[in-house]
N, C-alpha and C. Protein backbone atom coordinates (compact mmCIF):
# COMPACT_ATOMS: atom_id res chain seq x y z
N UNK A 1 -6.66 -17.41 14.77
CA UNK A 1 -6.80 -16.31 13.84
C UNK A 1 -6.22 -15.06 14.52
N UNK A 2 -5.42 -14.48 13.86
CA UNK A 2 -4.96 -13.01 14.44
C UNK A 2 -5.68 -11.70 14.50
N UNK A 3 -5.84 -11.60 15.47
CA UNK A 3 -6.73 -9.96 16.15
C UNK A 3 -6.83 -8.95 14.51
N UNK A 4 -6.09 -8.96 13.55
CA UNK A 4 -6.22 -8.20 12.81
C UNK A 4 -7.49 -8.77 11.38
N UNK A 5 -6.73 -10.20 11.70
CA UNK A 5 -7.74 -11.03 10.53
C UNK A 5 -8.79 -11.11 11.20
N UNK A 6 -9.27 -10.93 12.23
CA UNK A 6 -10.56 -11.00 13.08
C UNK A 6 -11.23 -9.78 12.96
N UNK A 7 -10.73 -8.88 13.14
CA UNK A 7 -11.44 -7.56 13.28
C UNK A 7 -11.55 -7.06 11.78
N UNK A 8 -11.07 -7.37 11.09
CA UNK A 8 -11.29 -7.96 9.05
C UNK A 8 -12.55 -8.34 8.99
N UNK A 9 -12.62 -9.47 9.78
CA UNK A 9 -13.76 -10.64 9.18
C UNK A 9 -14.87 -10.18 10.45
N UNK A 10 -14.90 -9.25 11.31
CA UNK A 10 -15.99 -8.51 11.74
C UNK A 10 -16.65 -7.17 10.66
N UNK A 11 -15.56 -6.81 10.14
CA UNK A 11 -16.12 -5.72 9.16
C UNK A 11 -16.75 -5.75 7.91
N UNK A 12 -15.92 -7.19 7.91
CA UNK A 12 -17.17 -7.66 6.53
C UNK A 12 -18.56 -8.62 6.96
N UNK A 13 -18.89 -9.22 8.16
CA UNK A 13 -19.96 -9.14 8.26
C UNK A 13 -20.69 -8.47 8.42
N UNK A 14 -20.33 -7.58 9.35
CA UNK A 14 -20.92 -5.99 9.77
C UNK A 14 -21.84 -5.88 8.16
N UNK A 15 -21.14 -5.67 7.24
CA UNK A 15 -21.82 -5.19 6.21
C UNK A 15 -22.85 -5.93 5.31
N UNK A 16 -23.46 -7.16 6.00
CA UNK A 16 -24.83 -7.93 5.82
C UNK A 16 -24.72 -8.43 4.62
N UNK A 17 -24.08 -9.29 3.91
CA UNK A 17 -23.99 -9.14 2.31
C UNK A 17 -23.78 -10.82 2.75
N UNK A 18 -23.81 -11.50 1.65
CA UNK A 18 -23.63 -13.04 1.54
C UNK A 18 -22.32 -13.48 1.25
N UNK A 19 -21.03 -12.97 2.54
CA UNK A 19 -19.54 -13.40 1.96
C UNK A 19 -19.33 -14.90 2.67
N UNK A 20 -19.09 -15.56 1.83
CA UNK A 20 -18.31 -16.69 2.44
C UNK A 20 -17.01 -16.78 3.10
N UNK A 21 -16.63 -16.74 3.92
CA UNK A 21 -15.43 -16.85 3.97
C UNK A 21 -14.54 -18.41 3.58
N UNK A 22 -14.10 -18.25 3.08
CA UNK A 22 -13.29 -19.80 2.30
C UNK A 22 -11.73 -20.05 3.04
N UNK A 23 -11.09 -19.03 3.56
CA UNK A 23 -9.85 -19.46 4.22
C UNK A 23 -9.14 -18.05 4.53
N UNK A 24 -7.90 -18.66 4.95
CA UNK A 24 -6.49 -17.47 4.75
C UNK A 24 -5.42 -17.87 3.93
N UNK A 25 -4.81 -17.23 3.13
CA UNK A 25 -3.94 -17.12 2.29
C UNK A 25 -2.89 -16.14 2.71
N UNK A 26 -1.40 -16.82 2.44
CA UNK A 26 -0.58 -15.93 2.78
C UNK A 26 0.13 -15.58 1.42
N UNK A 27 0.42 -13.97 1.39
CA UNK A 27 0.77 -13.60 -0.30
C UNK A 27 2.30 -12.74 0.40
N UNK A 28 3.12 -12.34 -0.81
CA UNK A 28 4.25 -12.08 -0.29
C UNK A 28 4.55 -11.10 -1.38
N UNK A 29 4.38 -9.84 -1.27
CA UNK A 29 4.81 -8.74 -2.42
C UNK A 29 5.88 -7.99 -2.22
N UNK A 30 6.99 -7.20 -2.97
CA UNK A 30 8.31 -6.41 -2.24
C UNK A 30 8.77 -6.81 -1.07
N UNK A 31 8.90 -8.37 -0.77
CA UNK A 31 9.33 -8.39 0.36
C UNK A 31 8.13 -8.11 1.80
N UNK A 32 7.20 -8.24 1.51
CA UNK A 32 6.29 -7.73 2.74
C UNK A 32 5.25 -9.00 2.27
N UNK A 33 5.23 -9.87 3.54
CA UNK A 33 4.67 -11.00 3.82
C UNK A 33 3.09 -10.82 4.72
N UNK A 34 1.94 -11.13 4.13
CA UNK A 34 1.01 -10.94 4.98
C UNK A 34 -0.12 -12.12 4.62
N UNK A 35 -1.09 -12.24 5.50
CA UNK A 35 -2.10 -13.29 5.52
C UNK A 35 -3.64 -12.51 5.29
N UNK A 36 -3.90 -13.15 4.10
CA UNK A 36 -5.36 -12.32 3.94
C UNK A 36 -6.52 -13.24 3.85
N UNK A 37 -7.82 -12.61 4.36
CA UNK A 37 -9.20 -13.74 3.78
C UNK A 37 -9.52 -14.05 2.52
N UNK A 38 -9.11 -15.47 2.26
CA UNK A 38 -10.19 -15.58 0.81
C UNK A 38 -11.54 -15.34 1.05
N UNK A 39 -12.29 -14.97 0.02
CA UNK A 39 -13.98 -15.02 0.77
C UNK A 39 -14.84 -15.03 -1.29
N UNK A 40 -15.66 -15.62 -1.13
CA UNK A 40 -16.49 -16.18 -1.77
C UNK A 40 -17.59 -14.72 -2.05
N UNK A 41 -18.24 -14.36 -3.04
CA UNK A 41 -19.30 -13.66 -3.14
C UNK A 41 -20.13 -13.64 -4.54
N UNK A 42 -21.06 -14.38 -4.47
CA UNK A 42 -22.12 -14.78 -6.05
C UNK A 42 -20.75 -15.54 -6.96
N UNK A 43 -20.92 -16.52 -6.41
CA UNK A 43 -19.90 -17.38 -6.93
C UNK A 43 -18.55 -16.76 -7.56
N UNK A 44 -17.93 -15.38 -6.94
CA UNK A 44 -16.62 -15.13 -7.32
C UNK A 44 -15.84 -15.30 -5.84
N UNK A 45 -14.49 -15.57 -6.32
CA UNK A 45 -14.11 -15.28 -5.06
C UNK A 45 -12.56 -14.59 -5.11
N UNK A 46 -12.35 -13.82 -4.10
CA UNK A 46 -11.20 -12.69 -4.08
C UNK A 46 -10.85 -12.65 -3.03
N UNK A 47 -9.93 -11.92 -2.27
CA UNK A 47 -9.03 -11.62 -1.29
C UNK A 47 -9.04 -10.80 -0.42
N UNK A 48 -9.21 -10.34 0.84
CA UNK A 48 -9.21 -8.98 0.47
C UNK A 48 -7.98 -8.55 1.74
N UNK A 49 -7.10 -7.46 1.07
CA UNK A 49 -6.79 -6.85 2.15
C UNK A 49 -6.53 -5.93 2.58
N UNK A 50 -6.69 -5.21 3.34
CA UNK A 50 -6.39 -4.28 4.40
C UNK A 50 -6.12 -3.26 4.04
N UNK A 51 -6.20 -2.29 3.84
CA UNK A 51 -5.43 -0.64 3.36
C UNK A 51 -6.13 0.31 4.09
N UNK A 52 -8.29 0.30 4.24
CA UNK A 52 -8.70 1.72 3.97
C UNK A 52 -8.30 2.24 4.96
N UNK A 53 -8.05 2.14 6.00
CA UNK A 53 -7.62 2.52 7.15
C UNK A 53 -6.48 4.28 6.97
N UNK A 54 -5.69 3.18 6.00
CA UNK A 54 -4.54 4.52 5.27
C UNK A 54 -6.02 5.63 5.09
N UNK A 55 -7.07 5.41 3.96
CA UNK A 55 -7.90 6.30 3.35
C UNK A 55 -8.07 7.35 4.44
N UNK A 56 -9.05 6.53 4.86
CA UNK A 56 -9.66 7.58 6.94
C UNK A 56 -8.60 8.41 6.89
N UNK A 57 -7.86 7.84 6.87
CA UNK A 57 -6.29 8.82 7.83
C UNK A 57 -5.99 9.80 7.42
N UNK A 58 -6.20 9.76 5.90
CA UNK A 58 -5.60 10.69 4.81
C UNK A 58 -6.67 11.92 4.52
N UNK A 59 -8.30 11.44 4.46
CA UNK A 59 -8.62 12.39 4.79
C UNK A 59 -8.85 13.39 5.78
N UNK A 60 -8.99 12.72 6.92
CA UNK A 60 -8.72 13.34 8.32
C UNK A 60 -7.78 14.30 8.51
N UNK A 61 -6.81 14.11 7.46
CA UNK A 61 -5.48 14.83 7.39
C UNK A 61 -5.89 15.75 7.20
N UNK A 62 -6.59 15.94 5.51
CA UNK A 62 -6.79 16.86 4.41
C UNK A 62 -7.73 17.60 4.74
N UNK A 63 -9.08 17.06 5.55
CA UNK A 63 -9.70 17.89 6.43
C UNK A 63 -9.30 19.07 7.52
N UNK A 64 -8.24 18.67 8.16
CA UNK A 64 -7.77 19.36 9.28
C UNK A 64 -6.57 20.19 8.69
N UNK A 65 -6.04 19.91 7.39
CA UNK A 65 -5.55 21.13 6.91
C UNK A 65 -6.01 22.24 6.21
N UNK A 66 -6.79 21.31 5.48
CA UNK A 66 -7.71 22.56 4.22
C UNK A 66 -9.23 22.93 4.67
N UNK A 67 -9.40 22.81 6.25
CA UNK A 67 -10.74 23.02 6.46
C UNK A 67 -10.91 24.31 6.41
N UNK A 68 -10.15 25.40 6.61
CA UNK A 68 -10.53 26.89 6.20
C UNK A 68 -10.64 26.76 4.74
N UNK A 69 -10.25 26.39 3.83
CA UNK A 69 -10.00 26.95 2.36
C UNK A 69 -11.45 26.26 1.94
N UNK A 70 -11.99 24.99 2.72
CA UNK A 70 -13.13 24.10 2.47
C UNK A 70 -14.49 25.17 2.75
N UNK A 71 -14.25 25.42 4.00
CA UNK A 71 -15.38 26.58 4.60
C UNK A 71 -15.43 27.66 3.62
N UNK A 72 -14.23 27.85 3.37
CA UNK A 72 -14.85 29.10 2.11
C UNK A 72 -15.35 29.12 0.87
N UNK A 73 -15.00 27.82 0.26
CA UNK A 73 -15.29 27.46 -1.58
C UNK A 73 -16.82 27.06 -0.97
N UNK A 74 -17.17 26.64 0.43
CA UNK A 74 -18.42 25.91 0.40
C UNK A 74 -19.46 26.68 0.70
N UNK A 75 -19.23 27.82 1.58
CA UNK A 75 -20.15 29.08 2.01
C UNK A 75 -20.34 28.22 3.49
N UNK A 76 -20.79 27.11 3.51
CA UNK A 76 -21.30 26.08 4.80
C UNK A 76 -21.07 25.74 5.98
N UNK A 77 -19.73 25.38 5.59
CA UNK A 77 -18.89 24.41 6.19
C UNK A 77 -18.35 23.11 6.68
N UNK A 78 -19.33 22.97 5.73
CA UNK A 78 -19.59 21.18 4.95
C UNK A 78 -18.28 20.61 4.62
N UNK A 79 -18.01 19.54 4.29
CA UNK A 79 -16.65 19.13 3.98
C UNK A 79 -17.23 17.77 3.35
N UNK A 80 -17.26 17.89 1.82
CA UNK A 80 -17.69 16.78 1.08
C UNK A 80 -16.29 16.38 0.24
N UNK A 81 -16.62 14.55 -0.39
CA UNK A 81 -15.55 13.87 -0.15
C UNK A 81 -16.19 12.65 -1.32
């Protein structure tokens, strides 16, 4: 299993829920070839792969640009999301 599909299938146990894991599947969209977990949950089962990582990133971004304009609409300096 590859370090990426591993550290996948640590994050979804991490989160205590009843996933099966059922296999890997390799899917192929625009030319961009990748291998994802099937996984099982109350008898559905789906795929899942990989993106939020982009999310984190993006707000981290949006944080560290608009954190003055945030501090001020908020009075606080809270940064809700």
């Amino acid at each position: 299993m590859s370090e990426e599909l591993a550290n996948i299938r640590s994050s979804i146990e991490a989160l205590g829920m009843d996933f099966q894991f059922m296999g890997r599947i390799k899917t192929n969209m625009n030319g961009i070839e990748r291998e994802i977990e099937l996984l099982e949950y109350d008898h559905a089962q789906f795929g899942y792969v990989a993106g939020h990582e982009y999310y984190h990133e993006e707000i981290k971004y949006l944080q560290e640009t608009y954190q003055s304009k945030i501090i001020e609409a908020n009075g606080d300096g809270g940064f809700y999301y």
